[in-house]
PDB file of N, CA and C in Angstrom:
ATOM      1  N   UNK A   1      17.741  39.123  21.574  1.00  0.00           N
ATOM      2  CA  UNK A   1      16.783  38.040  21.647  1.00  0.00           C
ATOM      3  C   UNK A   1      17.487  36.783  22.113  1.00  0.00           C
ATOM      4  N   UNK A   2      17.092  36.259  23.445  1.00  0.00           N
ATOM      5  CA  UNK A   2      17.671  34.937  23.756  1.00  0.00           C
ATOM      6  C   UNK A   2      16.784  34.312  24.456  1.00  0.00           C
ATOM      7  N   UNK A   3      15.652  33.603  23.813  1.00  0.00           N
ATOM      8  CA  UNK A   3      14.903  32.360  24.398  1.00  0.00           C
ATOM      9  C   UNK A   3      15.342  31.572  24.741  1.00  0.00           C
ATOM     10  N   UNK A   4      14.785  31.243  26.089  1.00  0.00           N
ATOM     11  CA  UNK A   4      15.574  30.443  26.976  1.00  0.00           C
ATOM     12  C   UNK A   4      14.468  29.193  26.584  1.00  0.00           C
ATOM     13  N   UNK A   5      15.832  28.262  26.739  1.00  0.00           N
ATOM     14  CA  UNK A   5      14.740  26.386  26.505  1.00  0.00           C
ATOM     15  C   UNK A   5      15.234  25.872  27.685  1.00  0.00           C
ATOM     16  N   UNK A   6      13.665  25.227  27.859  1.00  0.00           N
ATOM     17  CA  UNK A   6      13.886  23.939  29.154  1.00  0.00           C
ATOM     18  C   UNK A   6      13.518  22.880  29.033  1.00  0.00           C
ATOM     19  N   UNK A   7      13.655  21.852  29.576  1.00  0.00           N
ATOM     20  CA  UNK A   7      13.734  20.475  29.488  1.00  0.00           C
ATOM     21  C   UNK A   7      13.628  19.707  30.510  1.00  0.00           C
ATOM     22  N   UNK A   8      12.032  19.122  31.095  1.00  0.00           N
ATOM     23  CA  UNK A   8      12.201  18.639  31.953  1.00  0.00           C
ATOM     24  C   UNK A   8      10.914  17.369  31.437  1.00  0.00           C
ATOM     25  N   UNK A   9      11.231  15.794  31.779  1.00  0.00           N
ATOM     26  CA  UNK A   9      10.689  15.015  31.481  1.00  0.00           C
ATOM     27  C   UNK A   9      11.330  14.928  29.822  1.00  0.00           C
ATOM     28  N   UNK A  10      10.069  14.631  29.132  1.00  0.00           N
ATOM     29  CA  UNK A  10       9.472  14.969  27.675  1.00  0.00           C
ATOM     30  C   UNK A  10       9.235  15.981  27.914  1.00  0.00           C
ATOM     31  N   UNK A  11       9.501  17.109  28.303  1.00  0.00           N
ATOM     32  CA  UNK A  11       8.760  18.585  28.054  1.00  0.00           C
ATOM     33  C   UNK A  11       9.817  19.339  27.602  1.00  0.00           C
ATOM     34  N   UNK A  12       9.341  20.313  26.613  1.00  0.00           N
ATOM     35  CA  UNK A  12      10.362  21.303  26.416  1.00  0.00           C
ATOM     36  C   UNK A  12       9.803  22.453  26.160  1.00  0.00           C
ATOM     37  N   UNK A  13       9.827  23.653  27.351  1.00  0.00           N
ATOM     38  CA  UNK A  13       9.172  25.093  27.226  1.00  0.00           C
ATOM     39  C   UNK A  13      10.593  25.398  26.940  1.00  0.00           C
ATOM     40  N   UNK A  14       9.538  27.017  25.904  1.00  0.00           N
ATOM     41  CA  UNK A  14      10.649  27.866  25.260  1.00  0.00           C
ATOM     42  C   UNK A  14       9.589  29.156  25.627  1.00  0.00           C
ATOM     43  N   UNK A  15      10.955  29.916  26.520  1.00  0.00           N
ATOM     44  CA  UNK A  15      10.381  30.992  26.490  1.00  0.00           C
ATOM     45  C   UNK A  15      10.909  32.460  25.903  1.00  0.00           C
ATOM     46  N   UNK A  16       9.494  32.927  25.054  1.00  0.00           N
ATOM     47  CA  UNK A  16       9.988  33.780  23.635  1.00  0.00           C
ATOM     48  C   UNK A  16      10.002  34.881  24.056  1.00  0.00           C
ATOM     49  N   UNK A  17      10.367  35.547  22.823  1.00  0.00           N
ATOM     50  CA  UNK A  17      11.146  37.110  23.480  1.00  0.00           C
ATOM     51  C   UNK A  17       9.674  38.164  23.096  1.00  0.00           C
ATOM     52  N   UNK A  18      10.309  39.006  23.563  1.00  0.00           N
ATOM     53  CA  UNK A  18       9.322  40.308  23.234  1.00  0.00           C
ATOM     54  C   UNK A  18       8.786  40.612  21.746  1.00  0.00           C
ATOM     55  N   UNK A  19       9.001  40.092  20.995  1.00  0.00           N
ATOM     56  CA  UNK A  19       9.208  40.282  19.441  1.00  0.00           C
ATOM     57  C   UNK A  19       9.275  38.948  18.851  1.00  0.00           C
ATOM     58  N   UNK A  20       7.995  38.308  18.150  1.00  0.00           N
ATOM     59  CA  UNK A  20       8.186  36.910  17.694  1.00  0.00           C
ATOM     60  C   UNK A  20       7.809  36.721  16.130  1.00  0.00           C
ATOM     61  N   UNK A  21       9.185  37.513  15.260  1.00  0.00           N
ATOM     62  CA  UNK A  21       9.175  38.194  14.176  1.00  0.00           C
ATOM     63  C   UNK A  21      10.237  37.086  13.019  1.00  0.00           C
ATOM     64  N   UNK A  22      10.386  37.134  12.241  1.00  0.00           N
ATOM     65  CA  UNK A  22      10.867  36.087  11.101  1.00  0.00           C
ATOM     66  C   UNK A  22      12.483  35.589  11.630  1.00  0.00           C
ATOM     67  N   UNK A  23      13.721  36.545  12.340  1.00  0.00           N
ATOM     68  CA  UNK A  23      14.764  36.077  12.714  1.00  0.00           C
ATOM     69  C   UNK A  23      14.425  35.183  13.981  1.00  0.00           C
ATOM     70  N   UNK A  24      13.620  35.666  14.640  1.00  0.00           N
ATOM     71  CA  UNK A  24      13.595  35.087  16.298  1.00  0.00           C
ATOM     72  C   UNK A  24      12.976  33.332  16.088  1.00  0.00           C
ATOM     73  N   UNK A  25      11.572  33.709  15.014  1.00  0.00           N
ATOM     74  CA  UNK A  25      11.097  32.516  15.226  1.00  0.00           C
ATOM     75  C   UNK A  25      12.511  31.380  14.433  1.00  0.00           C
ATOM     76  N   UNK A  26      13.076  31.748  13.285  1.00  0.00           N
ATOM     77  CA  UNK A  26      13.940  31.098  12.582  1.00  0.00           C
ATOM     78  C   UNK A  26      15.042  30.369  13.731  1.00  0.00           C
ATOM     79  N   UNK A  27      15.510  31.413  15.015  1.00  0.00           N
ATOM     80  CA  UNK A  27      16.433  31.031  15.436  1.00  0.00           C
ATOM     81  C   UNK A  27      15.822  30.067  16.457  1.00  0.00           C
ATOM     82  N   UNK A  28      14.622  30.031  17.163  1.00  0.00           N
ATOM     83  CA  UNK A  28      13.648  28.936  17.958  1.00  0.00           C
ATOM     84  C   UNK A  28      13.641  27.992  16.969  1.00  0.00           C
ATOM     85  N   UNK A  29      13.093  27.675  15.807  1.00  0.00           N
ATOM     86  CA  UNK A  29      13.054  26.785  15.142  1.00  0.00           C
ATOM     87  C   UNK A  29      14.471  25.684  15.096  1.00  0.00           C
ATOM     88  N   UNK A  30      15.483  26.526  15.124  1.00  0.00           N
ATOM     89  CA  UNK A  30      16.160  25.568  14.555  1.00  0.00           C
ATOM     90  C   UNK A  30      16.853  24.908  16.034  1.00  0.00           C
ATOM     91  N   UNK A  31      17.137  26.076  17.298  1.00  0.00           N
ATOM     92  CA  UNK A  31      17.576  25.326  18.213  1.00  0.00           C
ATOM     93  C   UNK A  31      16.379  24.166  19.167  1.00  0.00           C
ATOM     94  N   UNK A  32      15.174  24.064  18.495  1.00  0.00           N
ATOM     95  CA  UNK A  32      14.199  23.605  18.869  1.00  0.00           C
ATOM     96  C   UNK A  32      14.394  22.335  18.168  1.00  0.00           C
ATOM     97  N   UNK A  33      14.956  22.117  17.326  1.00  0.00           N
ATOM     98  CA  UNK A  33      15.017  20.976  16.286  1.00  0.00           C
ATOM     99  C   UNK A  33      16.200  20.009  17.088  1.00  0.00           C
ATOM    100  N   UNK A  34      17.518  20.954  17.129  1.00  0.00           N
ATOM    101  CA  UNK A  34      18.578  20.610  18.054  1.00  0.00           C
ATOM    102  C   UNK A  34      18.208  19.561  18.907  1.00  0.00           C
ATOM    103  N   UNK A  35      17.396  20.547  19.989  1.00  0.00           N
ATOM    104  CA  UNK A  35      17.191  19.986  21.322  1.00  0.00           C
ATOM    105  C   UNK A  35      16.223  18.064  20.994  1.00  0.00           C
ATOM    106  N   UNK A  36      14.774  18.707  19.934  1.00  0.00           N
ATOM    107  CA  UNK A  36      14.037  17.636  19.795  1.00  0.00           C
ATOM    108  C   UNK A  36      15.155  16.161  18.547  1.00  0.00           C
ATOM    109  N   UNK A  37      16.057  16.780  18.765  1.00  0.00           N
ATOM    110  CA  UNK A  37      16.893  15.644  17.873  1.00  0.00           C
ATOM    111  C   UNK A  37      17.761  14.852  18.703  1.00  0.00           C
ATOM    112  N   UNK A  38      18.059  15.424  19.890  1.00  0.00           N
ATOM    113  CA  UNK A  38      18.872  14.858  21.150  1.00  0.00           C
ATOM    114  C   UNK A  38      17.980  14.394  22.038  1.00  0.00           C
ATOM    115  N   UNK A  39      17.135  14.587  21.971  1.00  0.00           N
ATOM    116  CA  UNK A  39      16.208  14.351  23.552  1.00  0.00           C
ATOM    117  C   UNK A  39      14.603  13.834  23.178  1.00  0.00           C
ATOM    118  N   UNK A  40      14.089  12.572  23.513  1.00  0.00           N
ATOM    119  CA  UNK A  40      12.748  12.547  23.740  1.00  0.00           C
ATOM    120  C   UNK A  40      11.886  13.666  23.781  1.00  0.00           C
ATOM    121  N   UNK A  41      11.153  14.431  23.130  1.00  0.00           N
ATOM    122  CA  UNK A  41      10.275  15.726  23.513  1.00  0.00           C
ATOM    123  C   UNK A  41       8.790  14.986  23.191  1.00  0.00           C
ATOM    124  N   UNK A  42       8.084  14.712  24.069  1.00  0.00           N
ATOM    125  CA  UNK A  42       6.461  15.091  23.515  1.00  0.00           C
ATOM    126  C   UNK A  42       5.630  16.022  23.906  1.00  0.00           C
ATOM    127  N   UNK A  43       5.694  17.033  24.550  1.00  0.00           N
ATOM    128  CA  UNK A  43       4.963  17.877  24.634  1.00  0.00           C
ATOM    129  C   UNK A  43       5.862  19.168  24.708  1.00  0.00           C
ATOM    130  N   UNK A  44       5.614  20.214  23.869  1.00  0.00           N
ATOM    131  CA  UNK A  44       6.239  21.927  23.616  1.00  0.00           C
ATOM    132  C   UNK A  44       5.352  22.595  24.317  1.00  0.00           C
ATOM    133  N   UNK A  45       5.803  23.232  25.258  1.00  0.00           N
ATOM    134  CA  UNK A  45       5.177  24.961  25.595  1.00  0.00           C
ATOM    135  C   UNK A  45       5.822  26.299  25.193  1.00  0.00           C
ATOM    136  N   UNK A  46       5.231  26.330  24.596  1.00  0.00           N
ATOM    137  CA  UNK A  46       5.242  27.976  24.106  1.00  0.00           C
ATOM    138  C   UNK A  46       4.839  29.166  25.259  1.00  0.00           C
ATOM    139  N   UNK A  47       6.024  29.459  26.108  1.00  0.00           N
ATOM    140  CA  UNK A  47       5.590  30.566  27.156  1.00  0.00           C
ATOM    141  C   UNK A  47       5.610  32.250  26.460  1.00  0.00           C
ATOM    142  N   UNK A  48       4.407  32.180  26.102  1.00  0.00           N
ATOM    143  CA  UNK A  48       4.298  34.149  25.584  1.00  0.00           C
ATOM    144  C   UNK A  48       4.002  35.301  26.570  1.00  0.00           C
ATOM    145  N   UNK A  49       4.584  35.102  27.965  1.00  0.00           N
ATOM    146  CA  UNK A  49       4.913  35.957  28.511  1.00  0.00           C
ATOM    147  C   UNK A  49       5.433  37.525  28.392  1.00  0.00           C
ATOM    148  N   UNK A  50       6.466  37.463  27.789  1.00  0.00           N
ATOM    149  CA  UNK A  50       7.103  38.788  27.672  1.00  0.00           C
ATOM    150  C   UNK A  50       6.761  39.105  26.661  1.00  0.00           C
ATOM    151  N   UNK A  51       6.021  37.745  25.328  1.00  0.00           N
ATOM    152  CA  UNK A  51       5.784  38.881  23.877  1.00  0.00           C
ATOM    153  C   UNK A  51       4.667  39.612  23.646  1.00  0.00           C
ATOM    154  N   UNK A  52       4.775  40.456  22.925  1.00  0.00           N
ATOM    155  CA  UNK A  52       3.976  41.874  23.003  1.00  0.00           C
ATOM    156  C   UNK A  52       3.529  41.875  20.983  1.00  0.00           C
ATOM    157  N   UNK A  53       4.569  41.062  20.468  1.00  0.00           N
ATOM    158  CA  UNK A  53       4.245  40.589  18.929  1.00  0.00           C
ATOM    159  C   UNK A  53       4.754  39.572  18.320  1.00  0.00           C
ATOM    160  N   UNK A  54       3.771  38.823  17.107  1.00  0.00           N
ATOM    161  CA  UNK A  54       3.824  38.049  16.935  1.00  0.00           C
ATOM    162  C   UNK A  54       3.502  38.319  15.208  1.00  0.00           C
ATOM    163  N   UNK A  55       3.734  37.972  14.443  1.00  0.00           N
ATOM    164  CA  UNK A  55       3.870  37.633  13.081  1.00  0.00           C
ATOM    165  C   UNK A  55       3.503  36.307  12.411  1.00  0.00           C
ATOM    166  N   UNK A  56       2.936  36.451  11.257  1.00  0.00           N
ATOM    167  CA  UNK A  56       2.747  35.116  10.447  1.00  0.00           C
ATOM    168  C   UNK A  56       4.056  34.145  10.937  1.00  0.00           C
ATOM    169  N   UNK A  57       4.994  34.588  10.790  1.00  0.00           N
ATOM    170  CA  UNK A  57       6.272  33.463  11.016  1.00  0.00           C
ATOM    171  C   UNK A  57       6.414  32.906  12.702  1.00  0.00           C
ATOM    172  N   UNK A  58       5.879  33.584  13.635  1.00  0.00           N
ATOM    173  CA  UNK A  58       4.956  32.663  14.310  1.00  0.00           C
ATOM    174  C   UNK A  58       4.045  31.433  14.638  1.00  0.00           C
ATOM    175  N   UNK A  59       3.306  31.768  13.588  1.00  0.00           N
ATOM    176  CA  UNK A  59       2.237  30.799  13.854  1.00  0.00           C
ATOM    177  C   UNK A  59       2.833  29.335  13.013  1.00  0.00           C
ATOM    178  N   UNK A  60       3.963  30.068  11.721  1.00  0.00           N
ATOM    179  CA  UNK A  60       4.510  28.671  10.836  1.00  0.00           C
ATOM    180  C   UNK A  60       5.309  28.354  12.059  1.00  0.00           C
ATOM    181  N   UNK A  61       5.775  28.615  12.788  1.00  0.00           N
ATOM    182  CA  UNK A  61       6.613  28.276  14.135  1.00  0.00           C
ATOM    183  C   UNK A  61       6.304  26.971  14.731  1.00  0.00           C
ATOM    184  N   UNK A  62       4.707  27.293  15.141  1.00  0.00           N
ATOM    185  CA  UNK A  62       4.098  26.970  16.046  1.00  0.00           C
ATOM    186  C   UNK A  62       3.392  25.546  15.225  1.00  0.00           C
ATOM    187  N   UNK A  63       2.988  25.820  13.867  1.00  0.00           N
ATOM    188  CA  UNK A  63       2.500  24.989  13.533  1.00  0.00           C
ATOM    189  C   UNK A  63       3.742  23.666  13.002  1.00  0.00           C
ATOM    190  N   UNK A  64       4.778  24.432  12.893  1.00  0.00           N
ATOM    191  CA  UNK A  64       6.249  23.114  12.219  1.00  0.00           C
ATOM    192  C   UNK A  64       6.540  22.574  13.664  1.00  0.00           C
ATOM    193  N   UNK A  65       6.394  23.197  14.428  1.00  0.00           N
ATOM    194  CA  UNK A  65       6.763  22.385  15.786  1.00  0.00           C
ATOM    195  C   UNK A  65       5.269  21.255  15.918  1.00  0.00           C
ATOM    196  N   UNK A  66       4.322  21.536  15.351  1.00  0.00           N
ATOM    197  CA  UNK A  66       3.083  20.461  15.882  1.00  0.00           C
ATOM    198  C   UNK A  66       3.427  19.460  14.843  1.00  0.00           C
ATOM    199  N   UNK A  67       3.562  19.791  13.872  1.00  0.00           N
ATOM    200  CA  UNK A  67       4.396  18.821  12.632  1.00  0.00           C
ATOM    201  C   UNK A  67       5.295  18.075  13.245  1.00  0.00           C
ATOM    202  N   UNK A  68       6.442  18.474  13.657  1.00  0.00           N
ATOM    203  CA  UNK A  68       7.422  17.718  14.180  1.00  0.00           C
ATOM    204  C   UNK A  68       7.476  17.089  15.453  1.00  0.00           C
ATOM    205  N   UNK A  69       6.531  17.111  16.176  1.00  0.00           N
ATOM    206  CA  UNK A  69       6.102  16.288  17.469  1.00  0.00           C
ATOM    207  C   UNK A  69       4.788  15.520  16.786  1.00  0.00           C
ATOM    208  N   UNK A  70       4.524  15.162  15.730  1.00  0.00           N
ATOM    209  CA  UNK A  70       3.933  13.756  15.086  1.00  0.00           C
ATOM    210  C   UNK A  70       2.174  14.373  15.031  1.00  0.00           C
ATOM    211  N   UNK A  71       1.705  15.594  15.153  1.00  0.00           N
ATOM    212  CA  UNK A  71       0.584  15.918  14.884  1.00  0.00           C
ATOM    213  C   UNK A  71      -0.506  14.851  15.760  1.00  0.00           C
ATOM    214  N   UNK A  72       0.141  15.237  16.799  1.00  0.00           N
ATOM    215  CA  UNK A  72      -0.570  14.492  18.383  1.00  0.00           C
ATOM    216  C   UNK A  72      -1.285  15.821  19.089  1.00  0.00           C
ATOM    217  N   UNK A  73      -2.934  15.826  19.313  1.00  0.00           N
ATOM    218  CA  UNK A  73      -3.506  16.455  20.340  1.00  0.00           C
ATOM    219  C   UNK A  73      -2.959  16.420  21.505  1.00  0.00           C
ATOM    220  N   UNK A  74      -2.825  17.941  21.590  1.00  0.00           N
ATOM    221  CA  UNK A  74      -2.118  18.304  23.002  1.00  0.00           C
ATOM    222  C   UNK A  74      -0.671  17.860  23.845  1.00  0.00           C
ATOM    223  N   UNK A  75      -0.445  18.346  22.217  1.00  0.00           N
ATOM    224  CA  UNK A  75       1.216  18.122  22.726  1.00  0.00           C
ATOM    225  C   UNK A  75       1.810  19.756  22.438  1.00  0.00           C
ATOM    226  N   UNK A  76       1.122  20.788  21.843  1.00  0.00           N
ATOM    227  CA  UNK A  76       1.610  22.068  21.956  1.00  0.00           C
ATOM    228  C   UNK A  76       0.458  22.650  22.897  1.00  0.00           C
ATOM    229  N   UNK A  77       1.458  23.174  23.555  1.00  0.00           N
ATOM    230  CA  UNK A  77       0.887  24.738  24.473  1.00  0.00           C
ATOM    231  C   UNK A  77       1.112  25.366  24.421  1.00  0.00           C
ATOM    232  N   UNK A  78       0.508  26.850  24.566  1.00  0.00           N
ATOM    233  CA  UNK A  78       0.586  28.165  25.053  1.00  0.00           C
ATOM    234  C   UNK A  78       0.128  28.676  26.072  1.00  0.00           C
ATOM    235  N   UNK A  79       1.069  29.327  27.161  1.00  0.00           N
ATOM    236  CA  UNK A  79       0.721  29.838  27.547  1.00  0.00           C
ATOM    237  C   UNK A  79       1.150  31.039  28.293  1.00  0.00           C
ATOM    238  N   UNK A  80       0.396  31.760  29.206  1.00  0.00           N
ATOM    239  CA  UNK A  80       0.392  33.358  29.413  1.00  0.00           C
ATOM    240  C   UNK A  80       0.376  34.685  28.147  1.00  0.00           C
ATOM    241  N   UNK A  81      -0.985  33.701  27.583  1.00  0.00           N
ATOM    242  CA  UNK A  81      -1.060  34.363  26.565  1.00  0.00           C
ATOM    243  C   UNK A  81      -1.706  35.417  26.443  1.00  0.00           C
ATOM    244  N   UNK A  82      -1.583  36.753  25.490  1.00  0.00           N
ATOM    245  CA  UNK A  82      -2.382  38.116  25.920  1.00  0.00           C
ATOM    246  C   UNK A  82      -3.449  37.978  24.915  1.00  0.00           C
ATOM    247  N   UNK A  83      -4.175  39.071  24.638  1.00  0.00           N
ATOM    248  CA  UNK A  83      -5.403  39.418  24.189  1.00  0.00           C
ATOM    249  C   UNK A  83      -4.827  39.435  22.283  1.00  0.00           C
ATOM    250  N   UNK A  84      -3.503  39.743  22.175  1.00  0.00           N
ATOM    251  CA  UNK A  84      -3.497  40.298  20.890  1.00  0.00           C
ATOM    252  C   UNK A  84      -2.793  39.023  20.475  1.00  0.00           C
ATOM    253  N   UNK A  85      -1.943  38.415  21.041  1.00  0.00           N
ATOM    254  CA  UNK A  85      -1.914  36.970  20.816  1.00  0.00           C
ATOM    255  C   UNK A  85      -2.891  35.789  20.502  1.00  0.00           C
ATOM    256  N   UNK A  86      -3.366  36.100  21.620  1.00  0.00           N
ATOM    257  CA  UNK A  86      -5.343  34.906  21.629  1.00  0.00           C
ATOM    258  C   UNK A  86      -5.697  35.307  19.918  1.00  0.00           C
ATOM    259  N   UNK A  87      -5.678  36.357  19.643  1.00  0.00           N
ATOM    260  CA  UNK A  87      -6.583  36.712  18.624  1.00  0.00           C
ATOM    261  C   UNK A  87      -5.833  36.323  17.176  1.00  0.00           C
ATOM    262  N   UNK A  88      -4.242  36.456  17.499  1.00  0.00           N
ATOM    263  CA  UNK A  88      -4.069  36.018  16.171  1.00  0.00           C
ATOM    264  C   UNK A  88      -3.943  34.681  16.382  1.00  0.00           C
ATOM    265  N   UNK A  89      -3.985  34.043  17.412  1.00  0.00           N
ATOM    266  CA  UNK A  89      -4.116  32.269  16.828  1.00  0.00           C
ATOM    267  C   UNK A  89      -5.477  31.517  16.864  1.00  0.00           C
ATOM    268  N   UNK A  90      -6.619  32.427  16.803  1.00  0.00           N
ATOM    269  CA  UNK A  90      -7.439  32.354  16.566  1.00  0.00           C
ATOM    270  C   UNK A  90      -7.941  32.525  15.627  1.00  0.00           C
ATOM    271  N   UNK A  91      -7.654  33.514  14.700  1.00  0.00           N
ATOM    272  CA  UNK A  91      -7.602  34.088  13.161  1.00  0.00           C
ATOM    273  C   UNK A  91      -7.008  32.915  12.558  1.00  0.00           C
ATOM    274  N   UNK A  92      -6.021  32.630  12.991  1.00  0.00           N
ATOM    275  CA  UNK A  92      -5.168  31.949  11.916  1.00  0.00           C
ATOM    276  C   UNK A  92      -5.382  30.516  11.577  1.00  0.00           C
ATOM    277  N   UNK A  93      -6.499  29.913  13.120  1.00  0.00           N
ATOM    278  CA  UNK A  93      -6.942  28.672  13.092  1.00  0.00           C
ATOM    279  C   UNK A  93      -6.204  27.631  14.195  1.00  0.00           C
ATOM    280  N   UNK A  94      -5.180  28.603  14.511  1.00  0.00           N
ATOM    281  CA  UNK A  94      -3.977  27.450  15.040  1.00  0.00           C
ATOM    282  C   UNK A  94      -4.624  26.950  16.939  1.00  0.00           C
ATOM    283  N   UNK A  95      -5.610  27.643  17.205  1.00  0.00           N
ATOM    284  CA  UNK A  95      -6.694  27.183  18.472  1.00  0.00           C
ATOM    285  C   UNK A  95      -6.756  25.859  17.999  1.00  0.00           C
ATOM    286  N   UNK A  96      -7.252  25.602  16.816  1.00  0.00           N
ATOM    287  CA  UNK A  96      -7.614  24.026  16.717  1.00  0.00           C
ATOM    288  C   UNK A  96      -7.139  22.709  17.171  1.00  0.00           C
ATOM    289  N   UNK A  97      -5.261  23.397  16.940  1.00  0.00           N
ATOM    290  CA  UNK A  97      -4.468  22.226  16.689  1.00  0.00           C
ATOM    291  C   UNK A  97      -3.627  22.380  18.241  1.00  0.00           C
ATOM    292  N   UNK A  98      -3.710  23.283  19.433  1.00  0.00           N
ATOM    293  CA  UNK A  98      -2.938  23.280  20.390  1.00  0.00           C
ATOM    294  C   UNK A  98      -4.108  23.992  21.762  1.00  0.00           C
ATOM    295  N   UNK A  99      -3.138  23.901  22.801  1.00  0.00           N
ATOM    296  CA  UNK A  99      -3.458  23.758  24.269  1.00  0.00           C
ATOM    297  C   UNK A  99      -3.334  25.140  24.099  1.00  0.00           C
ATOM    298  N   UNK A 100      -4.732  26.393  24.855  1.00  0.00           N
ATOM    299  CA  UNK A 100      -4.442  27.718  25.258  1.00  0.00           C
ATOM    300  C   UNK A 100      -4.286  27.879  26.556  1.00  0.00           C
ATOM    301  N   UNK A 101      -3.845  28.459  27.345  1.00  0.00           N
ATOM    302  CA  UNK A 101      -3.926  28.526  28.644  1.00  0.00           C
ATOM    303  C   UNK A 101      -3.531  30.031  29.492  1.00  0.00           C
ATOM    304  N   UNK A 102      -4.105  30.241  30.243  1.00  0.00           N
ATOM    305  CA  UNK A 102      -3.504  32.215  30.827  1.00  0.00           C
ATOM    306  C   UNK A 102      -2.965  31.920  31.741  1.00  0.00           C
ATOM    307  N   UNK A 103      -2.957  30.587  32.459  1.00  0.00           N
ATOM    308  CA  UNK A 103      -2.153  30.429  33.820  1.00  0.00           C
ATOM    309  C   UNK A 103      -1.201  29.409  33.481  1.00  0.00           C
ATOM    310  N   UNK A 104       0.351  29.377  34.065  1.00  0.00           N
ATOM    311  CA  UNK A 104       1.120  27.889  33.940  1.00  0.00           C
ATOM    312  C   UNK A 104       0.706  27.278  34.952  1.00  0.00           C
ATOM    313  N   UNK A 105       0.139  27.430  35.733  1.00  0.00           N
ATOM    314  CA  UNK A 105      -0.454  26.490  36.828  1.00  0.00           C
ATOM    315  C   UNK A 105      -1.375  25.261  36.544  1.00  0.00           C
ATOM    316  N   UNK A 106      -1.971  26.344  35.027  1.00  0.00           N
ATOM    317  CA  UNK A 106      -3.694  25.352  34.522  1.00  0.00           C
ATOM    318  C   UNK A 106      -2.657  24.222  33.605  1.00  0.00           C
ATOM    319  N   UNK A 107      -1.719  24.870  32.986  1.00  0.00           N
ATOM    320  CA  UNK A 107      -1.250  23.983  32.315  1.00  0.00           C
ATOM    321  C   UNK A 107       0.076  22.542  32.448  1.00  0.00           C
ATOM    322  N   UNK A 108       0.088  22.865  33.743  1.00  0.00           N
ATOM    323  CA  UNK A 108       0.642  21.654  34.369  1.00  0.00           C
ATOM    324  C   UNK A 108      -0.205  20.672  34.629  1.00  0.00           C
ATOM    325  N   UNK A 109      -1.260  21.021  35.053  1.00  0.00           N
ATOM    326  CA  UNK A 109      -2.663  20.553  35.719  1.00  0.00           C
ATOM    327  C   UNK A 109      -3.091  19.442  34.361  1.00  0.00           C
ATOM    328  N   UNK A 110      -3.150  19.685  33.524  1.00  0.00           N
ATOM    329  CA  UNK A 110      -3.669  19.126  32.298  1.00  0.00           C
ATOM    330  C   UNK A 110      -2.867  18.197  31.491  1.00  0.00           C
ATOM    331  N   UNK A 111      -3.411  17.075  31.282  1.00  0.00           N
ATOM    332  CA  UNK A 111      -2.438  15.703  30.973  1.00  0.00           C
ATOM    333  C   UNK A 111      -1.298  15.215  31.172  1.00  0.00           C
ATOM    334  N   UNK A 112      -0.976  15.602  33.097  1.00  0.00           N
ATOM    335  CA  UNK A 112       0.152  15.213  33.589  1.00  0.00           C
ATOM    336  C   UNK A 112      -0.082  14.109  34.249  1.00  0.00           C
TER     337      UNK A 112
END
């Protein structure tokens, strides 16, 4: 597992691995903290491209990162997200609090 982080502007996409299970998200979390402790970040993308699963420790992922970028609309994204993904952050509520998107194209497009 090696999610790659990028950094361009305020932006910082992380893109997750095939498996987004209690070590992986732990180890995003913390080099995510790293990065947002050195660098201006206001807006996170979450690229779920290659993952195929996702776990409760996911979504606390997703939601400590909206925590820690100041609980500002539309400052988390997702995107290239699949069907079994959509559904658990939909279950879980976490649609409410972030950006969905199936294309990175749509999501450049949107509050740049």
């Amino acid at each position: 597992m090696n999610p790659l982080f990028e950094t361009e502007d305020a932006c910082l996409t992380v893109r997750l691995p095939k498996e987004l299970d209690h070590p992986a998200s732990d180890c995003i979390r913390r080099e995510s903290d790293r990065i947002m402790n050195q660098t201006y970040i206001k807006t996170m993308i979450f690229d779920f491209e290659k993952t195929g699963f996702m776990d409760s420790s996911g979504i606390g992922l997703i939601m400590g990162r909206y925590r820690a970028l100041g609980m500002r609309g539309g400052c988390i994204r997702a995107i290239h997200v699949n069907g079994h993904i959509n559904k658990m952050l939909h279950l879980s509520g976490v649609h409410r609090y972030i950006e969905i998107q199936k294309q990175e194209a749509d999501c450049e497009k949107i509050g740049e």
